[in-house]
Protein backbone atom coordinates (compact mmCIF):
# COMPACT_ATOMS: atom_id res chain seq x y z
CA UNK A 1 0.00 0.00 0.00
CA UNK A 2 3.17 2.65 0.37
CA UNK A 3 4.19 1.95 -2.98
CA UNK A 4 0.35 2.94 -4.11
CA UNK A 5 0.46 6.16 -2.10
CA UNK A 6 4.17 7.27 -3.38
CA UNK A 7 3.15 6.55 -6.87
CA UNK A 8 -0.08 8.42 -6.59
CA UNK A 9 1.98 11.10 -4.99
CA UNK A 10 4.64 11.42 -7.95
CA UNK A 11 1.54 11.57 -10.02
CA UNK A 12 -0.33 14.33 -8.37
CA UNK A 13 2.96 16.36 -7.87
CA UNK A 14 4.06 16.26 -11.49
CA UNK A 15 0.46 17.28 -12.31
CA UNK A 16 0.59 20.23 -10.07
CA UNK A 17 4.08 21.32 -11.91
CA UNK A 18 2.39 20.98 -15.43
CA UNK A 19 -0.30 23.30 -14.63
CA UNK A 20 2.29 25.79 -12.40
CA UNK A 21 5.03 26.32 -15.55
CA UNK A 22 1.76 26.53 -17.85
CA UNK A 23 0.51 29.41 -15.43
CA UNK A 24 3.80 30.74 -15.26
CA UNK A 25 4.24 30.57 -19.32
CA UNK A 26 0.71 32.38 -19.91
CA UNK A 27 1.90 35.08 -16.87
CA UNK A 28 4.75 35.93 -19.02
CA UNK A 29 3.40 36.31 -22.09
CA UNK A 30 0.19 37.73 -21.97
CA UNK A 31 -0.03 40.55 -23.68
CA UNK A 32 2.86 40.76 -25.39
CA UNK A 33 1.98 41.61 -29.31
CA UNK A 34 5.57 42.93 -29.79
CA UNK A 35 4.34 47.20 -30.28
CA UNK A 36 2.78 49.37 -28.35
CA UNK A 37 -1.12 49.87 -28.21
CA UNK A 38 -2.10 51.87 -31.16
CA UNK A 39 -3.43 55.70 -29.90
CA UNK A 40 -7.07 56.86 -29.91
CA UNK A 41 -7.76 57.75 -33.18
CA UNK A 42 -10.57 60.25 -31.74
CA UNK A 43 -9.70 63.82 -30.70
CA UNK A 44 -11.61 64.97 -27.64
CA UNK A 45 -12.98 68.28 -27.55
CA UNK A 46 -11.26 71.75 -26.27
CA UNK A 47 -11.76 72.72 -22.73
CA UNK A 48 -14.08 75.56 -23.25
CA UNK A 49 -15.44 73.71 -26.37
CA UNK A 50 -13.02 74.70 -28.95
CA UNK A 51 -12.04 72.41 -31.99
CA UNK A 52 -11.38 69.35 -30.99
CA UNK A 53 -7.34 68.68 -30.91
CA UNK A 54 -5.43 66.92 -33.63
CA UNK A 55 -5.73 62.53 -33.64
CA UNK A 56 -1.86 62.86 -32.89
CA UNK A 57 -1.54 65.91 -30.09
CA UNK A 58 0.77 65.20 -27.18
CA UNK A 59 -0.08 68.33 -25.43
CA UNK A 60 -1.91 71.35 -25.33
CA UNK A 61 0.30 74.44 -25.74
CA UNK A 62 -1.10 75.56 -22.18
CA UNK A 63 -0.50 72.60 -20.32
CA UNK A 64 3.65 72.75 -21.46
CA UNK A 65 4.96 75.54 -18.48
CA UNK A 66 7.83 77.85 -19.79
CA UNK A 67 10.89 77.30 -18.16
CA UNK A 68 9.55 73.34 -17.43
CA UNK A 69 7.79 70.59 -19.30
CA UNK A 70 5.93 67.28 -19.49
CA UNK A 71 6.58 63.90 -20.61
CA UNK A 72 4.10 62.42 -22.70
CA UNK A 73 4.72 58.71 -23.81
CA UNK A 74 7.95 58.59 -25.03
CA UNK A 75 8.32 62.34 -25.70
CA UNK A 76 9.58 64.81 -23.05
CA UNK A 77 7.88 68.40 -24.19
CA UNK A 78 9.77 71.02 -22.66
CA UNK A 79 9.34 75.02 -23.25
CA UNK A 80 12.72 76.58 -22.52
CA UNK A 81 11.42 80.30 -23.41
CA UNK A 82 7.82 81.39 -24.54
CA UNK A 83 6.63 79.95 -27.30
CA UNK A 84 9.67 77.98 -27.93
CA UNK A 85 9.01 73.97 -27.65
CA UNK A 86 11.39 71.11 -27.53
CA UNK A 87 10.90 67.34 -28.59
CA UNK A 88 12.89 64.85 -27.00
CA UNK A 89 13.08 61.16 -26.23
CA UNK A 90 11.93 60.53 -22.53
CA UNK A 91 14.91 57.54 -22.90
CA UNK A 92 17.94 58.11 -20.31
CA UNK A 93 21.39 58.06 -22.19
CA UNK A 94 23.04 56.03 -18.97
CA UNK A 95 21.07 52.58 -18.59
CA UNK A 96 17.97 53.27 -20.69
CA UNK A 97 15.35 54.04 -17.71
CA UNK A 98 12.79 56.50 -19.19
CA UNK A 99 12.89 59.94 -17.42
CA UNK A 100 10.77 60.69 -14.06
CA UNK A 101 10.05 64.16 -13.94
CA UNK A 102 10.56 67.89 -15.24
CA UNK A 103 11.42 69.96 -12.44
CA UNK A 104 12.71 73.20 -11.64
CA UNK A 105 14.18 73.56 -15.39
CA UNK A 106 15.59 70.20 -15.80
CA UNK A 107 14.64 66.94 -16.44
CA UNK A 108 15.40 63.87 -14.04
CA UNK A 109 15.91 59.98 -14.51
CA UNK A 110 15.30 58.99 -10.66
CA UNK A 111 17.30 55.36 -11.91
CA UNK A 112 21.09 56.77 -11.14
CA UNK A 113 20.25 60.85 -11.27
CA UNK A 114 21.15 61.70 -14.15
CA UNK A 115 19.84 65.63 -15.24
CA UNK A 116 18.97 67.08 -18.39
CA UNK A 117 18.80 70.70 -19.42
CA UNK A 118 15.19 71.57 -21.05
CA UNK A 119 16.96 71.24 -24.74
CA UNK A 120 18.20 67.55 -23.41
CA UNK A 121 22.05 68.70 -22.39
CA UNK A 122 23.55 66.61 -19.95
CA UNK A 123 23.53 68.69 -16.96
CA UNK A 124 24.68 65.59 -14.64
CA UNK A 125 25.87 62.21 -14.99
CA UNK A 126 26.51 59.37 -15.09
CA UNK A 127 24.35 59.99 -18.31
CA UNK A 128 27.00 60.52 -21.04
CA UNK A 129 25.17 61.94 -23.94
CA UNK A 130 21.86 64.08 -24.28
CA UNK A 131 18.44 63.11 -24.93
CA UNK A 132 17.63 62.11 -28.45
CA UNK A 133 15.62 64.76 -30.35
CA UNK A 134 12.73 63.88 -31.29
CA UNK A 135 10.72 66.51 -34.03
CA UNK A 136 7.71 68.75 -32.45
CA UNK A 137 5.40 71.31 -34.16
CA UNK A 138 2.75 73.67 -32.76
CA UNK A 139 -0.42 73.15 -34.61
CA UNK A 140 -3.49 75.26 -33.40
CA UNK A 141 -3.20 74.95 -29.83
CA UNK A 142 -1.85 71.73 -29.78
CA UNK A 143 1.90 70.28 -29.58
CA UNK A 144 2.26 67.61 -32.10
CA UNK A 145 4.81 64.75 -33.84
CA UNK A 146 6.17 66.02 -36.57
């Protein structure tokens, strides 16, 4: 009868480790489609009701402080003077993390501290080269690609 109870044991263990690596394989994977989700493709509306804002805005004009900016995605926005907006890859240059914040004119990567100027300079390492450009335009009173 011992020999019926460790073989029923092996059984039910290597069972139980079938369904756990099949849980952990489905864990792992779901989701994965290899891109990003696509965007809306719908503007919304103005505050105020206003025209709606261009399928492809990453910010409204108003929302982008001079002197500071926001990160949007994968695009820091920054306004270094009035009227004058900057484009850049929300990447870090040292290890890859993707920027934290935009604070007091600079822009932080809270993975090793590494600060960027509002036009992507290296203002502090360890990050050895700027944030990639990346191409903005004003359109209405939207920021947008391009």
């Amino acid at each position: 009868m011992t020999s019926d109870i460790d073989r029923r044991t092996v059984v039910v263990s290597a069972a139980g480790m079938v369904a756990a690596a099949a849980a952990l394989t489905a864990c792992s994977t779901y989701g994965e489609t290899g891109s990003e989700p696509a965007p809306a493709t719908q503007a919304a509306p103005a505050a105020g009701g206003g025209a709606p804002a261009p399928a492809d805005a990453l910010a409204k004009t108003a929302d982008v402080p001079v002197g500071g900016g926001v990160i949007v995605g994968t695009t820091v926005v920054t306004q270094p003077t009035a009227g004058t907006f900057v484009g850049l890859d929300s990447t870090c240059t040292h290890a890859g993390c993707k920027v934290s914040s935009v604070a007091d004119g600079a822009i932080l990567c809270r993975c090793h501290n590494s600060k960027f100027g509002l036009d992507g300079a290296v203002l502090s390492g360890p990050a050895p080269r700027p944030l990639a450009a990346k191409s903005v335009r004003v359109q209405g009173d939207s920021i947008v690609s391009g």
